[in-house]
PDB file of N, CA and C in Angstrom:
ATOM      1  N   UNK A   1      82.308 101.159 121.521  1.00  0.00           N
ATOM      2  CA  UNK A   1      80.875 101.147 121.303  1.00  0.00           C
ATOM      3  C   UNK A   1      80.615 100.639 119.892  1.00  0.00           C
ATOM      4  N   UNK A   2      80.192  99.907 119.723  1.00  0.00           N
ATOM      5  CA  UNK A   2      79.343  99.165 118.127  1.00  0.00           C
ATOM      6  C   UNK A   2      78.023  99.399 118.194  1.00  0.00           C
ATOM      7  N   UNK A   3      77.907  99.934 116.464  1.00  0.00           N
ATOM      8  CA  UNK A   3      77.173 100.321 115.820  1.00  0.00           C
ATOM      9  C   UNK A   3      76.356  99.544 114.934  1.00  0.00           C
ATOM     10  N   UNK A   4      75.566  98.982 114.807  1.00  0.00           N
ATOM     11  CA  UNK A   4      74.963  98.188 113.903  1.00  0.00           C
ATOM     12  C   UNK A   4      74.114  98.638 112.851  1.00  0.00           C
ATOM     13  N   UNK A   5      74.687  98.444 111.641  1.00  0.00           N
ATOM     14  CA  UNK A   5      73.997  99.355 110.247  1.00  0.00           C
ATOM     15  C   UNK A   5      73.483  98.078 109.593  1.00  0.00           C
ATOM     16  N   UNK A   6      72.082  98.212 109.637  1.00  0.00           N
ATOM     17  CA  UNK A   6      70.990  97.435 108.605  1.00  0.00           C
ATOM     18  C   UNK A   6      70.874  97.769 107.655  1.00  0.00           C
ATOM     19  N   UNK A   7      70.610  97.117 106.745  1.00  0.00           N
ATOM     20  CA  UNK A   7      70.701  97.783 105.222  1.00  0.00           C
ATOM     21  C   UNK A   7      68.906  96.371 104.820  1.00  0.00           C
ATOM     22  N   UNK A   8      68.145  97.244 104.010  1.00  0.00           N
ATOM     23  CA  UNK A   8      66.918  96.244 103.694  1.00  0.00           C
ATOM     24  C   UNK A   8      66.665  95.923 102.115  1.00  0.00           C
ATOM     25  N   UNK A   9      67.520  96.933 101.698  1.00  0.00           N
ATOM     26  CA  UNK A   9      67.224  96.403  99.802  1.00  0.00           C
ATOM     27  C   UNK A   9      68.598  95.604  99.829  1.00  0.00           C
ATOM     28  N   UNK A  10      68.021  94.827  98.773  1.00  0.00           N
ATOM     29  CA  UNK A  10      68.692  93.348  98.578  1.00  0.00           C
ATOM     30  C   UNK A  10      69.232  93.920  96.784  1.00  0.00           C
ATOM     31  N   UNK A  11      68.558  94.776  96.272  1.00  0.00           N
ATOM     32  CA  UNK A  11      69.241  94.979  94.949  1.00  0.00           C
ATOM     33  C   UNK A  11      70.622  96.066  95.220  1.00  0.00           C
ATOM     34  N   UNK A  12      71.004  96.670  96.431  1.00  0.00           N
ATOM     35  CA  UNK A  12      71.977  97.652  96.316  1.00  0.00           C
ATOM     36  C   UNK A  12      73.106  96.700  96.700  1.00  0.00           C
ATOM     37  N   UNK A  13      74.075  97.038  96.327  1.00  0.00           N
ATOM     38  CA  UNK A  13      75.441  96.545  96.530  1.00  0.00           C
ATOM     39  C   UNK A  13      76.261  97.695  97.741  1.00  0.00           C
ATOM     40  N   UNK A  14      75.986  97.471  98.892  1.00  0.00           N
ATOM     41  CA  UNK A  14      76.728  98.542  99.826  1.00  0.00           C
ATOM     42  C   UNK A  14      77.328  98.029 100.760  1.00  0.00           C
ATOM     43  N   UNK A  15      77.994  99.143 101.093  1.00  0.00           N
ATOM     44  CA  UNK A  15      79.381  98.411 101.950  1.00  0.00           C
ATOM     45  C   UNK A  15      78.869  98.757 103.274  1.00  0.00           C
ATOM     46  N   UNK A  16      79.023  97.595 104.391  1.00  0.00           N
ATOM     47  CA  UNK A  16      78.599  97.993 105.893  1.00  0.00           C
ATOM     48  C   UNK A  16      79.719  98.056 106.632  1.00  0.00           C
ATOM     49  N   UNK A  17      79.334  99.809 107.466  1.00  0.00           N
ATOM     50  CA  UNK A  17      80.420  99.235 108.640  1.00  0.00           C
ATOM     51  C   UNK A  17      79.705  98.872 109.870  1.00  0.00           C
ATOM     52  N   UNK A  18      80.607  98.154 110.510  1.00  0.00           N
ATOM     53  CA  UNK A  18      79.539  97.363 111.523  1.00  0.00           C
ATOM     54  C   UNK A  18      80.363  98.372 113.437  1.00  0.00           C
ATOM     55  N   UNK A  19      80.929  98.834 112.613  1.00  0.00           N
ATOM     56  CA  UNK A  19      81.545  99.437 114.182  1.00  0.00           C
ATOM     57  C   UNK A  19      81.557 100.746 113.854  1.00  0.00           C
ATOM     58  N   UNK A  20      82.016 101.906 115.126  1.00  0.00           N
ATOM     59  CA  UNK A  20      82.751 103.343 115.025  1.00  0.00           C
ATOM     60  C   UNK A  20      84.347 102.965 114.790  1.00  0.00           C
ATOM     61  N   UNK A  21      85.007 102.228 115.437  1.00  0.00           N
ATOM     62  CA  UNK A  21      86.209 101.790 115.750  1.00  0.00           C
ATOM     63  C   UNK A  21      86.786 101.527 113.904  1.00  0.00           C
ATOM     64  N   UNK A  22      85.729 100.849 112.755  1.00  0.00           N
ATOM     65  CA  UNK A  22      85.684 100.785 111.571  1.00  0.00           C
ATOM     66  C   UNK A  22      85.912 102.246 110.958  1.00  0.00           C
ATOM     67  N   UNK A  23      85.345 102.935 111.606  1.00  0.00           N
ATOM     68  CA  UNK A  23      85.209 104.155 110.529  1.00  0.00           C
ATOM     69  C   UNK A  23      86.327 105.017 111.231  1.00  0.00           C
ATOM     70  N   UNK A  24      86.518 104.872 112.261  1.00  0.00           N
ATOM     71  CA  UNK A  24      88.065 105.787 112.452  1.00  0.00           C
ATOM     72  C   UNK A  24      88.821 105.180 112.088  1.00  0.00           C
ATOM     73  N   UNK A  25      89.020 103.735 111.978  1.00  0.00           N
ATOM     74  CA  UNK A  25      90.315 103.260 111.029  1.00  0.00           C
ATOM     75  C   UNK A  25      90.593 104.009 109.835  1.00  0.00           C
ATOM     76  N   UNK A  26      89.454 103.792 109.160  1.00  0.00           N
ATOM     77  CA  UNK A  26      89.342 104.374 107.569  1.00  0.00           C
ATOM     78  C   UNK A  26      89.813 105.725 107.706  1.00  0.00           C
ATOM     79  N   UNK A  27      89.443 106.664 108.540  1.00  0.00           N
ATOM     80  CA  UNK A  27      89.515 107.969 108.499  1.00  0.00           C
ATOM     81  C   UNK A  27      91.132 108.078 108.833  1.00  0.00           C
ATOM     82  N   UNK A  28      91.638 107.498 109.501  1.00  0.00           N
ATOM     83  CA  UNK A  28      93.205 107.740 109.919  1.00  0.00           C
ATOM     84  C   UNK A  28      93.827 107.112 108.671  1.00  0.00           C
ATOM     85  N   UNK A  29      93.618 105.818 108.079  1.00  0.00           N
ATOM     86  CA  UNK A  29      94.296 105.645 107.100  1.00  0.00           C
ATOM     87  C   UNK A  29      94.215 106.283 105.748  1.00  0.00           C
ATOM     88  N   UNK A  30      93.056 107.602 105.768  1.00  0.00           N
ATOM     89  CA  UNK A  30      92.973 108.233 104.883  1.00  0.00           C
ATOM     90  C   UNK A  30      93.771 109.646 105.190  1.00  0.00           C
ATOM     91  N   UNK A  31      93.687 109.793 106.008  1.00  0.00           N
ATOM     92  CA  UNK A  31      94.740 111.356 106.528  1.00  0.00           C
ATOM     93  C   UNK A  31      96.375 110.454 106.315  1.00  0.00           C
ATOM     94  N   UNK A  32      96.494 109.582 106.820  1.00  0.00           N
ATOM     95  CA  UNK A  32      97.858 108.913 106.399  1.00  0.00           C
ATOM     96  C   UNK A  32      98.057 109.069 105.131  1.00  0.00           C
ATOM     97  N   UNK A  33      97.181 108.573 103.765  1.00  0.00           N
ATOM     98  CA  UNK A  33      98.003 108.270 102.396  1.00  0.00           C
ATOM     99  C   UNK A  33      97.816 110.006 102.311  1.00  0.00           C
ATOM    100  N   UNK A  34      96.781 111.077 102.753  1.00  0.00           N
ATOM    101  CA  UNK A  34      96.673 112.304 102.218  1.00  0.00           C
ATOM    102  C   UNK A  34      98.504 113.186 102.712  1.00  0.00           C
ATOM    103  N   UNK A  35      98.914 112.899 104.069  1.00  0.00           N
ATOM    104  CA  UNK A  35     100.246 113.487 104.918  1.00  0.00           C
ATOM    105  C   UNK A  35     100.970 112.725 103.643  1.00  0.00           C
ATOM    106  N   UNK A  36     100.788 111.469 103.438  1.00  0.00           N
ATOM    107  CA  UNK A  36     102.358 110.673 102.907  1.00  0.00           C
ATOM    108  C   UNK A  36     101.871 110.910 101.044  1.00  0.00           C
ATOM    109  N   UNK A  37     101.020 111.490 100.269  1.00  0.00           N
ATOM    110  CA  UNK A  37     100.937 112.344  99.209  1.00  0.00           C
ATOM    111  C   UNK A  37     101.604 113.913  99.620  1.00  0.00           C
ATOM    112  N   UNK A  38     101.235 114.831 100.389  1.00  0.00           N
ATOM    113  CA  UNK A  38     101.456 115.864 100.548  1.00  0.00           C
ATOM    114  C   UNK A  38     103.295 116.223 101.089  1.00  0.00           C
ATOM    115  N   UNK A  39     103.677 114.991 101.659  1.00  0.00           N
ATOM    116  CA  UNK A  39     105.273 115.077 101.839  1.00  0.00           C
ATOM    117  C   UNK A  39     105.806 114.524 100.571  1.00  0.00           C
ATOM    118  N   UNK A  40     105.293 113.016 100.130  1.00  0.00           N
ATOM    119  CA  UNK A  40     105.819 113.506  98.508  1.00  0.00           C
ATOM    120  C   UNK A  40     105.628 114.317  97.439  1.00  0.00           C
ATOM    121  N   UNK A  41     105.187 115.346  97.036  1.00  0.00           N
ATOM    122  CA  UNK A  41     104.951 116.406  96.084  1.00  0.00           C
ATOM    123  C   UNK A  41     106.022 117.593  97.271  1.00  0.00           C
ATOM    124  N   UNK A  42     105.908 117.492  98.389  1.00  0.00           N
ATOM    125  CA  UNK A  42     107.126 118.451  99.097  1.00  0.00           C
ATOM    126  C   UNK A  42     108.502 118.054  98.643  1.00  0.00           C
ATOM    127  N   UNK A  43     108.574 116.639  98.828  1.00  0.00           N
ATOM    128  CA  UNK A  43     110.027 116.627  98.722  1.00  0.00           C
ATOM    129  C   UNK A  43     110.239 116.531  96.908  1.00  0.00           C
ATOM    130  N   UNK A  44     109.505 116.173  96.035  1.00  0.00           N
ATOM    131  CA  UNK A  44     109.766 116.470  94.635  1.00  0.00           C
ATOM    132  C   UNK A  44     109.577 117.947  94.208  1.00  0.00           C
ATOM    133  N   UNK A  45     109.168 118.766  94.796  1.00  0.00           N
ATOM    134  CA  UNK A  45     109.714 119.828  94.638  1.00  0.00           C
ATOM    135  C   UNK A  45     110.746 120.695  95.387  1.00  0.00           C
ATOM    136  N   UNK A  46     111.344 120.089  95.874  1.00  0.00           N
ATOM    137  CA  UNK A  46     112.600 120.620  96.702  1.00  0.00           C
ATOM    138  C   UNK A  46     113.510 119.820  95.741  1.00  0.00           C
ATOM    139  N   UNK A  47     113.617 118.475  95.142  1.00  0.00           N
ATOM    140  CA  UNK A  47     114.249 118.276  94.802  1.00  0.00           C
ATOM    141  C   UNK A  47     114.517 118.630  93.584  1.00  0.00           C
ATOM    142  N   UNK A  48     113.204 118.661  92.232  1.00  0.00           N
ATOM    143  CA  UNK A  48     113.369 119.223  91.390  1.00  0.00           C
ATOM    144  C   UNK A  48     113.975 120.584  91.464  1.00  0.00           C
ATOM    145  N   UNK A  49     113.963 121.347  92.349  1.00  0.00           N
ATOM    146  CA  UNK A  49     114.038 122.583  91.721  1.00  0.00           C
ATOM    147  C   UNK A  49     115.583 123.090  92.658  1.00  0.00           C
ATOM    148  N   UNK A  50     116.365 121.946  93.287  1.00  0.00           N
ATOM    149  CA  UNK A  50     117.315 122.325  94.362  1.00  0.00           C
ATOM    150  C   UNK A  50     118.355 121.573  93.674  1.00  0.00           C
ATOM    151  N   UNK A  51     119.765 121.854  94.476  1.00  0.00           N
ATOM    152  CA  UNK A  51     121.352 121.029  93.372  1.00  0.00           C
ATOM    153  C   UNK A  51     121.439 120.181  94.810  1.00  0.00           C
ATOM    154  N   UNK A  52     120.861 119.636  95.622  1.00  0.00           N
ATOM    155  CA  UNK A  52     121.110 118.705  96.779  1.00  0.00           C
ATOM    156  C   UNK A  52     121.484 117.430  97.109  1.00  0.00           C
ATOM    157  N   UNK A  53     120.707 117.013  95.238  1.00  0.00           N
ATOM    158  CA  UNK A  53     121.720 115.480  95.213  1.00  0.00           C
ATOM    159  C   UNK A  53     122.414 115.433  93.900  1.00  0.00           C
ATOM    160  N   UNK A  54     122.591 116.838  93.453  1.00  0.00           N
ATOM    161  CA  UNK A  54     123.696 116.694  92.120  1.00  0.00           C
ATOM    162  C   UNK A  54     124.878 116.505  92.813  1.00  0.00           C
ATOM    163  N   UNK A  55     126.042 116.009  91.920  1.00  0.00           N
ATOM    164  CA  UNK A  55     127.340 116.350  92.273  1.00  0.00           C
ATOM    165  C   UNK A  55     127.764 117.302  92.041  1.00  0.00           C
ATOM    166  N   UNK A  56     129.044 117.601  92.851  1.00  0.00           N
ATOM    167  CA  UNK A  56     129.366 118.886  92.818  1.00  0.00           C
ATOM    168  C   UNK A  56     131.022 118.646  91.586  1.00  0.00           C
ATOM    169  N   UNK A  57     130.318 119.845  90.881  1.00  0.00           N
ATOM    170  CA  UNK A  57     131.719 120.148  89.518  1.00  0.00           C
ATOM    171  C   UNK A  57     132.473 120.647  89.714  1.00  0.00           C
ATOM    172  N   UNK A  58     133.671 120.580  89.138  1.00  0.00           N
ATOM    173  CA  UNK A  58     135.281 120.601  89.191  1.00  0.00           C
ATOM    174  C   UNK A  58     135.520 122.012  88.351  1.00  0.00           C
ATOM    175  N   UNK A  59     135.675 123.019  88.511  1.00  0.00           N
ATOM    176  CA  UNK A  59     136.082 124.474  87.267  1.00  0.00           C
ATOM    177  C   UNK A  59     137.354 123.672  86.734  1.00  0.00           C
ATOM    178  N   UNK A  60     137.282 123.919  85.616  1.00  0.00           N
ATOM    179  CA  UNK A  60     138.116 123.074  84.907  1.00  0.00           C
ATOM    180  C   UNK A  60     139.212 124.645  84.679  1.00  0.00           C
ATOM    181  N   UNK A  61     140.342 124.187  84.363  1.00  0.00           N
ATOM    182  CA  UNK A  61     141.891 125.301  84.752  1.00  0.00           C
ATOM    183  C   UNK A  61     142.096 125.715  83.170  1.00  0.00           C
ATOM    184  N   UNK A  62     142.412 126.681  82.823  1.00  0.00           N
ATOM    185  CA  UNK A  62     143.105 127.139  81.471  1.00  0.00           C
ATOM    186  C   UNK A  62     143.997 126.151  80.842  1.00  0.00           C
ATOM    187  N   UNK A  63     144.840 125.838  81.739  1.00  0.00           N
ATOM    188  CA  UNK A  63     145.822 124.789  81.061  1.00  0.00           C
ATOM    189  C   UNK A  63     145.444 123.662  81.153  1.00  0.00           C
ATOM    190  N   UNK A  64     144.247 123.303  81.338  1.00  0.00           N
ATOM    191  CA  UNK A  64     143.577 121.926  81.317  1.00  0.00           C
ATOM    192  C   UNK A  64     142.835 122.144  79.739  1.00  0.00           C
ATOM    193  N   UNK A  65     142.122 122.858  79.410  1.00  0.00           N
ATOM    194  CA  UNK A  65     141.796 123.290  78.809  1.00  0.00           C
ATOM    195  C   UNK A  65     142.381 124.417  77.303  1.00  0.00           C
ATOM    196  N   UNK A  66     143.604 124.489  77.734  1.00  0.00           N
ATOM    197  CA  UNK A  66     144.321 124.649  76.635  1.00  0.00           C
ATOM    198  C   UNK A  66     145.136 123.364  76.179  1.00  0.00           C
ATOM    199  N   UNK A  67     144.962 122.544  76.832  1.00  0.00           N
ATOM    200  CA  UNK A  67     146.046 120.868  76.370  1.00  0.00           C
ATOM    201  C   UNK A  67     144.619 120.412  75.717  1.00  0.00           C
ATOM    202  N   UNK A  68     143.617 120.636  75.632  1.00  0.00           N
ATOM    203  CA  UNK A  68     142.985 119.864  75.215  1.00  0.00           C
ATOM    204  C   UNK A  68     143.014 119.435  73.355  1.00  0.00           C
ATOM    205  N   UNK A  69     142.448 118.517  72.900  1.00  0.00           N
ATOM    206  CA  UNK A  69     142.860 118.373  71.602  1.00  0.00           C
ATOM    207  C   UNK A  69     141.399 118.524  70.592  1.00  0.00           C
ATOM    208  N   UNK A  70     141.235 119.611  69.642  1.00  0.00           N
ATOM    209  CA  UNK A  70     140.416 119.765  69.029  1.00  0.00           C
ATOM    210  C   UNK A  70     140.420 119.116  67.931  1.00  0.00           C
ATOM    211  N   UNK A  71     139.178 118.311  67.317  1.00  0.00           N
ATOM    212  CA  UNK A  71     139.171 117.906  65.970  1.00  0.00           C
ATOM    213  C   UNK A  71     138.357 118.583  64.979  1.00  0.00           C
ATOM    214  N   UNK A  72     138.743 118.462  63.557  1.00  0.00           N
ATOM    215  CA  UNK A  72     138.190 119.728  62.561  1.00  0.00           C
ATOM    216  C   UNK A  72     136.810 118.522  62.120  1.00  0.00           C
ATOM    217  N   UNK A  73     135.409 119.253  61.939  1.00  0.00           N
ATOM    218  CA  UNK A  73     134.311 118.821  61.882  1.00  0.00           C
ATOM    219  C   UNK A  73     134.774 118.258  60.034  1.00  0.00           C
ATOM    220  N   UNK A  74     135.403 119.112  59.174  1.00  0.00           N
ATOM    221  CA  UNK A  74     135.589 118.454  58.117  1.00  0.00           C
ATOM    222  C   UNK A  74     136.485 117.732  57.816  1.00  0.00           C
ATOM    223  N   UNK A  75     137.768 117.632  58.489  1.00  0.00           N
ATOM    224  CA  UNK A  75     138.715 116.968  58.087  1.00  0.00           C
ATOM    225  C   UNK A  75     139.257 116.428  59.455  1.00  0.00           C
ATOM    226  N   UNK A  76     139.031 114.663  59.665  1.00  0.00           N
ATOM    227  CA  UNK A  76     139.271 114.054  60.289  1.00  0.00           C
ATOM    228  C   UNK A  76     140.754 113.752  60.973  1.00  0.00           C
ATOM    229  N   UNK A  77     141.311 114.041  60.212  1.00  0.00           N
ATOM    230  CA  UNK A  77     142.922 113.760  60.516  1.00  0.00           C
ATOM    231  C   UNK A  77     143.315 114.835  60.916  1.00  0.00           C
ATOM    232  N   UNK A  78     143.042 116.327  60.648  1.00  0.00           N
ATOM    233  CA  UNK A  78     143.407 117.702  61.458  1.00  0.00           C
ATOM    234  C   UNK A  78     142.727 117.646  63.040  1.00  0.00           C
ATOM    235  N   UNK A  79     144.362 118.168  63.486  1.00  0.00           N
ATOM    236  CA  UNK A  79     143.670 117.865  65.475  1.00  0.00           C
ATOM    237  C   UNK A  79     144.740 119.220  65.438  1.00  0.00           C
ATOM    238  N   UNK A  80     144.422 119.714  66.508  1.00  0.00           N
ATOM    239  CA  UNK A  80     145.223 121.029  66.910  1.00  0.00           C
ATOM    240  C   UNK A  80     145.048 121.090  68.530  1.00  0.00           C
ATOM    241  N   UNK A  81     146.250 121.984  68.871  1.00  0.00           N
ATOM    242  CA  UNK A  81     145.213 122.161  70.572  1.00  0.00           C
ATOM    243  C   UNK A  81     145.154 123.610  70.660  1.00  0.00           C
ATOM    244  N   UNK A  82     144.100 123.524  71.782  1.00  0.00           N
ATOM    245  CA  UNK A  82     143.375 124.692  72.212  1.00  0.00           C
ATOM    246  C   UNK A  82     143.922 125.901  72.267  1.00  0.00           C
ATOM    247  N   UNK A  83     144.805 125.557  73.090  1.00  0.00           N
ATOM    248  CA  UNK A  83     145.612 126.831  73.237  1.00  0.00           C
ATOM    249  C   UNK A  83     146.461 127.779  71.551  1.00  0.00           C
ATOM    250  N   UNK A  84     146.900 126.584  71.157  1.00  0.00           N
ATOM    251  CA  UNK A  84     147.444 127.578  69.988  1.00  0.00           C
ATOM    252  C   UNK A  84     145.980 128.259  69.061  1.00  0.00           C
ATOM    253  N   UNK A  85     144.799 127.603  69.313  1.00  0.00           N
ATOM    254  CA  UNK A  85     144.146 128.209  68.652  1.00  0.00           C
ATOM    255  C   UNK A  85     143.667 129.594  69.190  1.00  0.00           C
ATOM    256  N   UNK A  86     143.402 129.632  70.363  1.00  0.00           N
ATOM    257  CA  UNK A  86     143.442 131.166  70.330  1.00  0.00           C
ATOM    258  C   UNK A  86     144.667 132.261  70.967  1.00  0.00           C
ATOM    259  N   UNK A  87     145.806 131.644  70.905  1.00  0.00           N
ATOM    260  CA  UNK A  87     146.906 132.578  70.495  1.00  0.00           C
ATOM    261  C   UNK A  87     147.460 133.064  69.671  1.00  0.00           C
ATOM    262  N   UNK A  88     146.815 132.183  67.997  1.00  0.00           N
ATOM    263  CA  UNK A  88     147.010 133.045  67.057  1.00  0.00           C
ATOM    264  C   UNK A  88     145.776 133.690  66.891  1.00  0.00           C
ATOM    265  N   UNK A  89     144.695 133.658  66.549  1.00  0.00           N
ATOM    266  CA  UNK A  89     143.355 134.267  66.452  1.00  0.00           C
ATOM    267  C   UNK A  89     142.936 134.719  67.559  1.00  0.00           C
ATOM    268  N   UNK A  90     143.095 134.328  68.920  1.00  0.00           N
ATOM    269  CA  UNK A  90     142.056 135.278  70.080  1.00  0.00           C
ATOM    270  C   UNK A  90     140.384 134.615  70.009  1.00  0.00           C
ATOM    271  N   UNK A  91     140.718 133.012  69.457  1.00  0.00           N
ATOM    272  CA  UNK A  91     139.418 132.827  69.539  1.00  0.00           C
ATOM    273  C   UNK A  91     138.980 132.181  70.659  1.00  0.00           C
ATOM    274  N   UNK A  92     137.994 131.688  71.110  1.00  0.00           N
ATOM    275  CA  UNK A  92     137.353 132.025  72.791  1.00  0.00           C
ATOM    276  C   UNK A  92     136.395 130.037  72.054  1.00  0.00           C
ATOM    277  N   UNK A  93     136.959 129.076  72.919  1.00  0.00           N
ATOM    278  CA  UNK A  93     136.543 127.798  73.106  1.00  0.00           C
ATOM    279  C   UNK A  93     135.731 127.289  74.053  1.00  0.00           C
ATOM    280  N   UNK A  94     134.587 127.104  73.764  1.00  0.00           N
ATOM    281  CA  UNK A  94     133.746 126.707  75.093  1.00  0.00           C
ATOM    282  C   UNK A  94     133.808 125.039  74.631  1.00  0.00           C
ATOM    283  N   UNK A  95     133.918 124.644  75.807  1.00  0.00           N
ATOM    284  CA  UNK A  95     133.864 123.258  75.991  1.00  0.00           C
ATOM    285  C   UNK A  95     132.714 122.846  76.726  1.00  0.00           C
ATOM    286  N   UNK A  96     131.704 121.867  76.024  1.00  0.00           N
ATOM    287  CA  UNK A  96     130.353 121.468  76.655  1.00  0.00           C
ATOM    288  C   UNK A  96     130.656 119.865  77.061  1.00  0.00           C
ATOM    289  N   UNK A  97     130.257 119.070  77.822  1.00  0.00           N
ATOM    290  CA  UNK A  97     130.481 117.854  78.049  1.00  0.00           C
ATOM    291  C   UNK A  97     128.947 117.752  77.879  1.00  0.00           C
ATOM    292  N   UNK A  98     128.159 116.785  77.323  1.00  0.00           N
ATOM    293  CA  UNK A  98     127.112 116.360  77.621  1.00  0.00           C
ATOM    294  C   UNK A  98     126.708 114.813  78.007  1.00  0.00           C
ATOM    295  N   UNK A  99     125.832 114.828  78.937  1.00  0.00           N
ATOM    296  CA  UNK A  99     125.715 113.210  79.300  1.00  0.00           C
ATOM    297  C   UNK A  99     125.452 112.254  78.598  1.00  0.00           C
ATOM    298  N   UNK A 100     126.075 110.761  78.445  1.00  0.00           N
ATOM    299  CA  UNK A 100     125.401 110.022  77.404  1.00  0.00           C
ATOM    300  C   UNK A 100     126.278 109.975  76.216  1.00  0.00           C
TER     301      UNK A 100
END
């Protein structure tokens, strides 16, 4: 069924639709971008806040981690490893990797 919308001022700038078939287009392609906004903000928060596409980490072993080789922040040429350092002291080495 078509609809015919007259419009009589010549100073307005308006948009005609000339059908119904027009205005349910519009209306479906507006529930479309509103579903395909509302599934993206779903899936960015599943993803932000989920480990689903991190990789998965390795526990790194004592003796991986006692071979490792420490360098002294003041003196460049002193390297020691891990392990002897806390078998004489008992001191406790966290190892951070950061990205980059």
């Amino acid at each position: 069924m078509k609809v015919k919308i007259q419009h009589t001022c010549e100073k307005c700038a308006c948009v005609f639709i000339d059908s119904v078939s027009d205005v349910e287009l519009l209306e479906m392609g507006m529930w479309s971008l509103g579903l395909g906004a509302v599934g993206a903000a779903i899936a960015g928060i599943l993803l932000a806040n989920t480990d689903l596409c991190l990789p998965k980490v390795d526990q790194a072993s004592l003796d991986y981690l006692g071979d490792a080789d420490l360098r002294s922040t003041t003196d460049e040429a002193q390297v020691i490893k891990a392990n002897s350092l806390w078998q004489k002291s008992g001191a406790v080495v966290m190892a951070v990797r950061r990205p980059g």
